[in-house]
Every structure is written in structure tokens, then in C-alpha cells.
N, C-alpha and C. Protein backbone atom coordinates (compact mmCIF):
# COMPACT_ATOMS: atom_id res chain seq x y z
N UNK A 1 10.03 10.16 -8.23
CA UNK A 1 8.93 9.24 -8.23
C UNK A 1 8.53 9.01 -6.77
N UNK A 2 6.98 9.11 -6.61
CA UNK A 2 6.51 8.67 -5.10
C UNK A 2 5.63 7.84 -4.94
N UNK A 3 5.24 6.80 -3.87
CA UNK A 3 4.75 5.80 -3.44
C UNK A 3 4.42 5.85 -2.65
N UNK A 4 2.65 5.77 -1.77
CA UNK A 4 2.57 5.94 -0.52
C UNK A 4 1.58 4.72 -0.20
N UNK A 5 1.62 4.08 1.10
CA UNK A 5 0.74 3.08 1.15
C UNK A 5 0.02 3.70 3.01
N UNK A 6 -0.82 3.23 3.22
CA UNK A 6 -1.27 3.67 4.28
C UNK A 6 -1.66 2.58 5.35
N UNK A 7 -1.10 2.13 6.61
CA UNK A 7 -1.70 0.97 7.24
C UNK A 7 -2.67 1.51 8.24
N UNK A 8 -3.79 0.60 8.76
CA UNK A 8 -4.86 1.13 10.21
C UNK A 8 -4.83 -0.07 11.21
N UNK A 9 -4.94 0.42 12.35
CA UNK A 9 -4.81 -0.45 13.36
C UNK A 9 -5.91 0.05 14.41
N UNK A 10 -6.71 -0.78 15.31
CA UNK A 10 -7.24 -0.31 16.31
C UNK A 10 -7.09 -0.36 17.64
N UNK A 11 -6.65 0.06 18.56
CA UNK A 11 -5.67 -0.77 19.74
C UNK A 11 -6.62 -0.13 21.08
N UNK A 12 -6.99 -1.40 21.81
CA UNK A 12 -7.23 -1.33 23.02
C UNK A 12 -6.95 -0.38 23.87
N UNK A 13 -5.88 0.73 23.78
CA UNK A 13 -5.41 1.80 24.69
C UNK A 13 -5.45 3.14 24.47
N UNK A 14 -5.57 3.53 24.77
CA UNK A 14 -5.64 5.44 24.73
C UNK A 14 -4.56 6.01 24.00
N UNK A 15 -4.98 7.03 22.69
CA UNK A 15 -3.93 7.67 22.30
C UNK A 15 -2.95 7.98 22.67
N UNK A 16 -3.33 8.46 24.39
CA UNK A 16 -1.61 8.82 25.27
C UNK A 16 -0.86 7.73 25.03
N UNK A 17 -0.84 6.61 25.52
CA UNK A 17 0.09 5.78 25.86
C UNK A 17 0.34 5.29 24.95
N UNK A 18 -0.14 5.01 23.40
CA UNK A 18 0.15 4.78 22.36
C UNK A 18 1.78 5.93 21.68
N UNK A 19 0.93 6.95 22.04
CA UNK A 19 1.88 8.02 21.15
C UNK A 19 3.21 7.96 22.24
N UNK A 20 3.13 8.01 23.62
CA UNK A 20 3.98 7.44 24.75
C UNK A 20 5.35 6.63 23.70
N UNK A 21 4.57 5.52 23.43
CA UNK A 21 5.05 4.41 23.35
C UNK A 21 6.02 4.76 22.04
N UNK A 22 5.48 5.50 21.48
CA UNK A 22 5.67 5.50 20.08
C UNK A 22 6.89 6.70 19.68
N UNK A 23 7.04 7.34 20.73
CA UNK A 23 7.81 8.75 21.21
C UNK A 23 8.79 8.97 21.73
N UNK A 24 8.83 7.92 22.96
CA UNK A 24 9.85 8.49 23.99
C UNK A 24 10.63 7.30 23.76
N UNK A 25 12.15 7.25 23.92
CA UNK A 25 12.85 6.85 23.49
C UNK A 25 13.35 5.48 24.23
N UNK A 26 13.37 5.68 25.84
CA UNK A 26 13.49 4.24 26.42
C UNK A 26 12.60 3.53 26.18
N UNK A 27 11.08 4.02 25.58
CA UNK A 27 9.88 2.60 25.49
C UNK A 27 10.23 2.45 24.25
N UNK A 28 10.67 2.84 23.32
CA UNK A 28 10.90 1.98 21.89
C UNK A 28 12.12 1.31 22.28
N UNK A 29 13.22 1.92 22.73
CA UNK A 29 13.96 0.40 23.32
C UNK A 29 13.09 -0.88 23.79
N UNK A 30 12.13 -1.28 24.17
CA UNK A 30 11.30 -2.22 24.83
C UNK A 30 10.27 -2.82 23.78
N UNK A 31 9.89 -2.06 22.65
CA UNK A 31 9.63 -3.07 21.94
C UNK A 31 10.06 -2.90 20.05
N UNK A 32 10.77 -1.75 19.80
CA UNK A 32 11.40 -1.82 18.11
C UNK A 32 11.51 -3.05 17.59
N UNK A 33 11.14 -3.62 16.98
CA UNK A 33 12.34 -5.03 16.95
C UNK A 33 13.73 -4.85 15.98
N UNK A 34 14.90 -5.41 16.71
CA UNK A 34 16.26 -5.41 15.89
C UNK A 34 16.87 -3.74 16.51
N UNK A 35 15.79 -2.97 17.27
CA UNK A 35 16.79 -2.02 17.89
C UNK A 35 18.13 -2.29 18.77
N UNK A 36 19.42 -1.73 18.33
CA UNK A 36 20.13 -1.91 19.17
C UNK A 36 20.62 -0.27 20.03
N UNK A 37 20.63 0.58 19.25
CA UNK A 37 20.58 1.96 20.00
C UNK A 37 19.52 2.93 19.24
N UNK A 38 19.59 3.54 19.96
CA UNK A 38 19.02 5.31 19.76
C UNK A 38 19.45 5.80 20.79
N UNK A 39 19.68 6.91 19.83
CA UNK A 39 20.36 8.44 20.53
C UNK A 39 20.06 9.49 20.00
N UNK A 40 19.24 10.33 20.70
CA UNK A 40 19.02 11.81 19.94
C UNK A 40 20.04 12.71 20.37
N UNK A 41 19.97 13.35 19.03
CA UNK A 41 20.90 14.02 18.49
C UNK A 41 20.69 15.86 18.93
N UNK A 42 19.28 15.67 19.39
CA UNK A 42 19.27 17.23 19.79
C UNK A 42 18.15 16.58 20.97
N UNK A 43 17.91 17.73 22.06
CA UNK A 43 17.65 17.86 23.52
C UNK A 43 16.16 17.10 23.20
N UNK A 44 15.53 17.16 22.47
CA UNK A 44 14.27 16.61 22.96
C UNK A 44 13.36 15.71 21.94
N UNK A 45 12.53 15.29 22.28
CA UNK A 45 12.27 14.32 20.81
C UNK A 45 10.53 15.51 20.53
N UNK A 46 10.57 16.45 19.87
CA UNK A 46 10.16 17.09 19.20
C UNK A 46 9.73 17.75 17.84
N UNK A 47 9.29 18.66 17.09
CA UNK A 47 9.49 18.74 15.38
C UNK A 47 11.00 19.59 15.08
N UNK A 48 11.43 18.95 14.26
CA UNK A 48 13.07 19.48 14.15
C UNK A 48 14.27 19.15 14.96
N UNK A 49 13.97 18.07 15.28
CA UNK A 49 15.19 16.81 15.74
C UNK A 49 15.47 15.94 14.75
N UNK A 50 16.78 15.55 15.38
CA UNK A 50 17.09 14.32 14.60
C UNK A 50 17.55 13.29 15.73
N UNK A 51 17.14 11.68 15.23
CA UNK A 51 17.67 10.78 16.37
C UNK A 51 18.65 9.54 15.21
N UNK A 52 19.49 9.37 15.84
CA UNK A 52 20.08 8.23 15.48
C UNK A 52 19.37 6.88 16.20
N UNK A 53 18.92 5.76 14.94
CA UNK A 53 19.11 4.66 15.17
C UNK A 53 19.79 3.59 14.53
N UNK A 54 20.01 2.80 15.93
CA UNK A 54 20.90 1.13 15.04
C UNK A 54 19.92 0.07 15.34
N UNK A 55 20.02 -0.17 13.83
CA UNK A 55 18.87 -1.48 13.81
C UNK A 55 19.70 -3.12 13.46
N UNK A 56 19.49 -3.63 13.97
CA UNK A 56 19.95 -5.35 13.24
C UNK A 56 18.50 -5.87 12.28
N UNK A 57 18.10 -5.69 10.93
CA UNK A 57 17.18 -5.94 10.15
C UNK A 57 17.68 -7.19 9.27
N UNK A 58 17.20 -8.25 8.96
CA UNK A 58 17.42 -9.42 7.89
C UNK A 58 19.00 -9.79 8.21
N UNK A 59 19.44 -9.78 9.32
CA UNK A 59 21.12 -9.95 9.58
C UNK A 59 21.55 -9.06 9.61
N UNK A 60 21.28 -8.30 8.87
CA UNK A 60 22.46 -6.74 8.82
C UNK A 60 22.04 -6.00 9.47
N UNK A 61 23.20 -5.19 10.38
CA UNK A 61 23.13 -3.95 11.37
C UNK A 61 23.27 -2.94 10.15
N UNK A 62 22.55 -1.96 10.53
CA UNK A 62 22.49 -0.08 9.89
C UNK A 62 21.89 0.76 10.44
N UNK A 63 22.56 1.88 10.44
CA UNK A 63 22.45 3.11 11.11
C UNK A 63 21.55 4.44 10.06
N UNK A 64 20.60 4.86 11.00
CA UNK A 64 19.76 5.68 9.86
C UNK A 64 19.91 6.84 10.88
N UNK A 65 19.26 8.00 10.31
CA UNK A 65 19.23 9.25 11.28
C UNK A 65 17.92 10.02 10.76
N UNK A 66 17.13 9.74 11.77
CA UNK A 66 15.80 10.17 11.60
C UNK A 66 15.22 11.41 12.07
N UNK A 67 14.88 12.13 10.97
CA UNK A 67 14.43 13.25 11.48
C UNK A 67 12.71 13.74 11.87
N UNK A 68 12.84 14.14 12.64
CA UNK A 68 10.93 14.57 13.45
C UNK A 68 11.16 15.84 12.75
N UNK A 69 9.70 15.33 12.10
CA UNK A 69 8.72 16.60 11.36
C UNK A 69 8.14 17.03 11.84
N UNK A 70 7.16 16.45 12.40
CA UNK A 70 5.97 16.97 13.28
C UNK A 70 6.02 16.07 14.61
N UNK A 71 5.38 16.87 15.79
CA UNK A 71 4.87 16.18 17.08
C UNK A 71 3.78 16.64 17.77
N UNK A 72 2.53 16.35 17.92
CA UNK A 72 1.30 16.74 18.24
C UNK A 72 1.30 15.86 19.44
N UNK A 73 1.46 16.45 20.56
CA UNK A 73 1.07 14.94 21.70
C UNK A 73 -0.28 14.04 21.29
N UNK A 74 0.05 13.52 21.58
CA UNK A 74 -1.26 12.19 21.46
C UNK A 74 -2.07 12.06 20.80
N UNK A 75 -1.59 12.60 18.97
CA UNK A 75 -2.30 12.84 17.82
C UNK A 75 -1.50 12.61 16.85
N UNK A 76 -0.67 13.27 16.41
CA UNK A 76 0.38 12.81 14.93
C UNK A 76 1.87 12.99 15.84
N UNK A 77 2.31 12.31 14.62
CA UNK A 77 3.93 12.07 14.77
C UNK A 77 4.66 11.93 13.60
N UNK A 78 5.66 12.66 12.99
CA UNK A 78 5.74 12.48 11.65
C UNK A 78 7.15 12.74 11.72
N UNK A 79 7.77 11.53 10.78
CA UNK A 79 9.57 11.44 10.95
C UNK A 79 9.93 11.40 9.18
N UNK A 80 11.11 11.40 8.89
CA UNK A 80 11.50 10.83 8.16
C UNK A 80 13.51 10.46 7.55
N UNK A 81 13.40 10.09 6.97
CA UNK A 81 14.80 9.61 6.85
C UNK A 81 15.18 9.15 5.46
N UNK A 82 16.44 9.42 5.47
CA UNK A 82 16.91 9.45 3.53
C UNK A 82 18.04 7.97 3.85
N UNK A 83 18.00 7.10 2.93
CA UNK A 83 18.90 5.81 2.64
C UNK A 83 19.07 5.78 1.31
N UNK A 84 20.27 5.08 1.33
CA UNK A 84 20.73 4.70 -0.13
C UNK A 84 20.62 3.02 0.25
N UNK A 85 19.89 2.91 -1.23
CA UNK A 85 19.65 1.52 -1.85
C UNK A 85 20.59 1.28 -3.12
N UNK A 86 21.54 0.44 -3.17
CA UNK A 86 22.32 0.39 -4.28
C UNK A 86 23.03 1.37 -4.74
N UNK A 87 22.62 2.05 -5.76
CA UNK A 87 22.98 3.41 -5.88
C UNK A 87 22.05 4.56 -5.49
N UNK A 88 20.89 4.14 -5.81
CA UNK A 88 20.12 5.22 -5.48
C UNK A 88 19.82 5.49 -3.83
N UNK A 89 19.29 7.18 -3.73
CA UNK A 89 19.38 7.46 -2.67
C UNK A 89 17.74 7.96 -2.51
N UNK A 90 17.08 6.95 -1.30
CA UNK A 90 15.91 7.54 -1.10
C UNK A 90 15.57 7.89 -0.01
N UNK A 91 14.00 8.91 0.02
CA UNK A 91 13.81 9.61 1.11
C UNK A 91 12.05 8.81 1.46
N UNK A 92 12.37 8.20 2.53
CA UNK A 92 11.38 7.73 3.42
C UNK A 92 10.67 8.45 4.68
N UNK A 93 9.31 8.66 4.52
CA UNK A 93 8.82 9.46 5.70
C UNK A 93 7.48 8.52 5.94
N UNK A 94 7.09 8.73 7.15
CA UNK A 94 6.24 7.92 7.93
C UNK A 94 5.84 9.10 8.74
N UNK A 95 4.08 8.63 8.91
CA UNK A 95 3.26 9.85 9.33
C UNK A 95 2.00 8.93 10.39
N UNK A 96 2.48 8.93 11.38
CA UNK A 96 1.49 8.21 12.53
C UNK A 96 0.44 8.89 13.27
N UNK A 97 -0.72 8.60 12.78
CA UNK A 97 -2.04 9.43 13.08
C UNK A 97 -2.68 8.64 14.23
N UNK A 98 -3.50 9.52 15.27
CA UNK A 98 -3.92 9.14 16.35
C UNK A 98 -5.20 9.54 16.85
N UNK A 99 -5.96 8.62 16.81
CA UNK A 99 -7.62 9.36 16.84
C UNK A 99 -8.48 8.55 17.80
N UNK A 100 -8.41 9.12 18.78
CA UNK A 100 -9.11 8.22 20.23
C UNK A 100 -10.90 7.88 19.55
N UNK A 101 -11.21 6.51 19.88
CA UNK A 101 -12.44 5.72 19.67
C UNK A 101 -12.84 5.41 20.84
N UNK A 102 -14.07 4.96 21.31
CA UNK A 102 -14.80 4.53 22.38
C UNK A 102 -14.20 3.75 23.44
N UNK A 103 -13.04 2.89 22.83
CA UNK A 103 -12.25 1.94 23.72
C UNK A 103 -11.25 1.69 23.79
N UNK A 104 -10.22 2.85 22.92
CA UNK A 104 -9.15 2.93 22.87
C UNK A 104 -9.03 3.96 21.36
N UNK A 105 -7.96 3.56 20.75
CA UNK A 105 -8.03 4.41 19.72
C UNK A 105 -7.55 3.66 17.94
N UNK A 106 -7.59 4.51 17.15
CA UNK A 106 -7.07 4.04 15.57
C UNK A 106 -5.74 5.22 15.54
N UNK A 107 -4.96 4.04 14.78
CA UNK A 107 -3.58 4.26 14.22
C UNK A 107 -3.56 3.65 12.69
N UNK A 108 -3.39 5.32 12.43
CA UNK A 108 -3.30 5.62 11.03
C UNK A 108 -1.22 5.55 10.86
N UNK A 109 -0.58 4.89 9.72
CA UNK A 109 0.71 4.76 9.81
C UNK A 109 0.58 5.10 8.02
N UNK A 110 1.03 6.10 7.47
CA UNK A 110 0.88 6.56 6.29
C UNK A 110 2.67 6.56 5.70
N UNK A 111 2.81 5.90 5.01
CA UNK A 111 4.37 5.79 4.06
C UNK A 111 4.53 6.16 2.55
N UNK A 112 5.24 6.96 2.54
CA UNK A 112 5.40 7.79 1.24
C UNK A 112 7.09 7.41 1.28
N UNK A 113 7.28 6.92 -0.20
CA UNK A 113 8.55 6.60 -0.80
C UNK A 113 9.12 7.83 -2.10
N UNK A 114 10.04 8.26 -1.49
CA UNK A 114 10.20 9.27 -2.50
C UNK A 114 11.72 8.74 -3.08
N UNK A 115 11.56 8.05 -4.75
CA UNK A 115 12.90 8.05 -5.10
C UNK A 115 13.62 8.57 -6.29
N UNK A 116 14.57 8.79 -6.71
CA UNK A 116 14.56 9.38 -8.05
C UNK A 116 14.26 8.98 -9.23
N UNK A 117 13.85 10.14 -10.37
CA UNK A 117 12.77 10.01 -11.07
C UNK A 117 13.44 8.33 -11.87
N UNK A 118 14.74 8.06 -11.96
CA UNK A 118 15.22 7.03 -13.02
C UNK A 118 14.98 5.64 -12.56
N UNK A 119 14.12 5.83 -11.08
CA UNK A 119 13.50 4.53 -10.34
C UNK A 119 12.81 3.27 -11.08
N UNK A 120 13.32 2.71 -11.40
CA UNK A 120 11.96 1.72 -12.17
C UNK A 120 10.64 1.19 -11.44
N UNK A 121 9.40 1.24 -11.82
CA UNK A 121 8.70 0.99 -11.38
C UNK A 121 8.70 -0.39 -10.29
N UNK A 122 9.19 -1.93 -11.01
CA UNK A 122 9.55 -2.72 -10.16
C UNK A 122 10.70 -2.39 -9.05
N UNK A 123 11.18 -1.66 -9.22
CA UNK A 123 12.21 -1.36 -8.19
C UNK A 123 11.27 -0.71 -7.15
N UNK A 124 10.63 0.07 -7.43
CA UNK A 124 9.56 1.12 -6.57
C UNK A 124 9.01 0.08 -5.81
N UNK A 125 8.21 -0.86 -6.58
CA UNK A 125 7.21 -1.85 -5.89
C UNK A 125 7.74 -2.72 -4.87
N UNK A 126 9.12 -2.75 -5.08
CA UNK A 126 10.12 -3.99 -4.67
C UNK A 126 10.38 -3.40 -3.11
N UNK A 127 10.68 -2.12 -3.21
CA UNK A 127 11.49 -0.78 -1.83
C UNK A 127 10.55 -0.72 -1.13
N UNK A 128 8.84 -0.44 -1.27
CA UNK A 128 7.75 -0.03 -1.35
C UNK A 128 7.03 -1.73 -0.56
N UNK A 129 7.54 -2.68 -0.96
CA UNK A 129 6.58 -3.86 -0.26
C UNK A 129 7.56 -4.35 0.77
N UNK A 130 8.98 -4.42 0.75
CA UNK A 130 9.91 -5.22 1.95
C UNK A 130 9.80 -3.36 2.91
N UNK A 131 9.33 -2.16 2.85
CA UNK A 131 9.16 -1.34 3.75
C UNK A 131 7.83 -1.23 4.42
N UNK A 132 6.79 -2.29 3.98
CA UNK A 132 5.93 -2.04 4.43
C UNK A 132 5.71 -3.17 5.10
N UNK A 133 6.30 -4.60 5.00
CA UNK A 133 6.39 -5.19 5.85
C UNK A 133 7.16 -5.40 7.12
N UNK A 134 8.10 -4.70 6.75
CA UNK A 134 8.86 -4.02 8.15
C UNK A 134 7.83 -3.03 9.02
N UNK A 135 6.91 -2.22 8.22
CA UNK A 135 6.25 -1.47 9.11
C UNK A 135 5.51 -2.15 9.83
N UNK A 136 4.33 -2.95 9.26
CA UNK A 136 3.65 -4.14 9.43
C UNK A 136 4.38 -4.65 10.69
N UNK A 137 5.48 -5.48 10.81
CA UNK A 137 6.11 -5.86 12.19
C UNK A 137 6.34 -5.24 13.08
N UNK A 138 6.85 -3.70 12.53
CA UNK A 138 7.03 -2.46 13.65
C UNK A 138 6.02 -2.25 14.84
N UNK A 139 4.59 -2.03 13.93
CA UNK A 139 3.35 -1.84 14.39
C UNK A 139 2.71 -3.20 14.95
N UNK A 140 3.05 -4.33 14.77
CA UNK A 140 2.58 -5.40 15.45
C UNK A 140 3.07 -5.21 16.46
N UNK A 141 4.57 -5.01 17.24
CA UNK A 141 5.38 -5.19 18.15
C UNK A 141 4.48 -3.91 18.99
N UNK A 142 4.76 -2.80 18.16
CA UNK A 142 3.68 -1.79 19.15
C UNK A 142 2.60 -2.14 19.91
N UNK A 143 1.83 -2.69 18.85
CA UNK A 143 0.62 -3.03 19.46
C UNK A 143 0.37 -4.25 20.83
N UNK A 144 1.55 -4.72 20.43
CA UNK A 144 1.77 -6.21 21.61
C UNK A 144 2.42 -5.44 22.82
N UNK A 145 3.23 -4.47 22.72
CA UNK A 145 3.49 -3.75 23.73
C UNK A 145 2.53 -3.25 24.27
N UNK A 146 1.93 -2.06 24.16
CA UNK A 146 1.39 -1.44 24.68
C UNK A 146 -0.23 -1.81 25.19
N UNK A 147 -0.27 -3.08 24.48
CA UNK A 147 -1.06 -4.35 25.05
C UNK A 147 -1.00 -4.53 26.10
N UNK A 148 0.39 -5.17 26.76
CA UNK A 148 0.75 -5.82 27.83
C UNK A 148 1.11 -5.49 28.58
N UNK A 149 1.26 -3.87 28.55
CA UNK A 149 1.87 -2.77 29.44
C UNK A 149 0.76 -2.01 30.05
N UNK A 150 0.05 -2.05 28.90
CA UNK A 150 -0.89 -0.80 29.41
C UNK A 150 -0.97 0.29 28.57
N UNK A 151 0.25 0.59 28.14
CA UNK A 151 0.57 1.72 27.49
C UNK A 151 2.54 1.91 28.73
């Protein structure tokens, strides 16, 4: 079973320093919220890596290992990562689109929930709305960053 919701944002700064921000690994230390590490796992943050992160989310610390799909400099960025919820085990991917406008640019953040087929629908909706408000905060923090930085 899959679920995808799509968020847009328009941000004052240039695709570079957005995707910057959004990429390289000491500036998401500076604004993730609840990051406590990342560490990639292979030489470069590119398509076909994987990075470890530790997050502190709702009290609880957890460790995910995220893998890069795609990397287009200063255009898409596309990760994803498999968790178990209860018993079930799902696969989460996130697809960050980048399209320079007159005064900065739009950020497209596209989430597809992939879980198994015996998912109940409220369960779907349930995985599907506390992940999209985490994104929702993710992308606020971005945007306040790279606000106040510049990029």
C-alpha cells in the first residue's frame, strides 16, 4: 500500500544555497531539529550513499540509515529510508524539488509511504499525517535557516 502527500514552499534564496543547505552534512547539523549525529557511510553525499542519522524526535532518540537516490546540484534530491513501526516494516522516501523563481526559488518536498499490503487504512493515515508534520517542521527549520544565513 502507498501514500504520497506533496508540500511547496517559496524561499527568499537561490536554489544553490537551499540545496547547500539541504545536502551537505555540517549545515544540516545547524538546523535538523532533534539531530544529534550524522555520518556518512560512504565518501560522498551523492546518488547511492547511505548516511546514518540520530535523531531525538517526541523524546525518543533513533537511528535511521538513509539512503540517496538521486542528486542533481541545485535541483532534486531524493533519499529514502525503511523503519519498522510496531511490527510492520516501512519504506519512506522523500523527493526535494528545486526550481529557481524571480527572487529566490520553490521547494517542492514530495512523500510517498510505502507499507505492506495488510496496512490498514487508518494506520496509513495515522504514519502518513505524524510524517508529514515532522516534514512540515523539517522544512520550516530549513527555511528559517537559510533565511538567516543567507543560504
Amino acid at each position: 500500500m502507498a501514500n504520497d502527500f506533496t508540500l511547496q514552499y517559496v524561499i527568499s534564496v537561490s536554489p544553490e544555497q537551499v540545496f547547500y543547505a539541504l545536502t551537505d552534512i555540517s549545515e544540516q547539523q545547524q538546523w535538523l531539529p532533534g539531530l544529534i549525529e550524522c555520518v556518512p557511510l560512504d565518501n560522498e553525499n551523492t546518488a547511492g550513499i547511505a548516511i546514518k542519522y540520530v535523531r531525538k524526535l517526541d523524546g525518543r532518540e533513533s537511528a535511521e540509515v538513509v539512503h540517496v537516490k538521486e542528486s542533481t546540484p541545485h535541483h532534486t534530491y531524493a533519499i529514502s529510508l525503511t523503519n519498522r513501526v510496531g511490527s510492520s516494516q516501512n519504506t519512506v522516501s522523500y523527493r526535494y524539488t528545486l526550481d529557481a523563481t524571480g527572487d529566490g526559488c520553490q521547494l517542492a518536498v514530495t512523500c510517498t509511504v510505502h507499507t505492506p499490503p495488510s496496512t490498514s487504512p487508518w494506520a496509513m493515515g495515522l504514519l502518513s499525517t505524524m510524517l508529514k508534520g515532522r516534514l512540515e517542521t523539517d522544512c520550516q527549520a530549513l527555511m528559517d535557516y537559510v533565511g538567516s544565513t543567507g543560504g
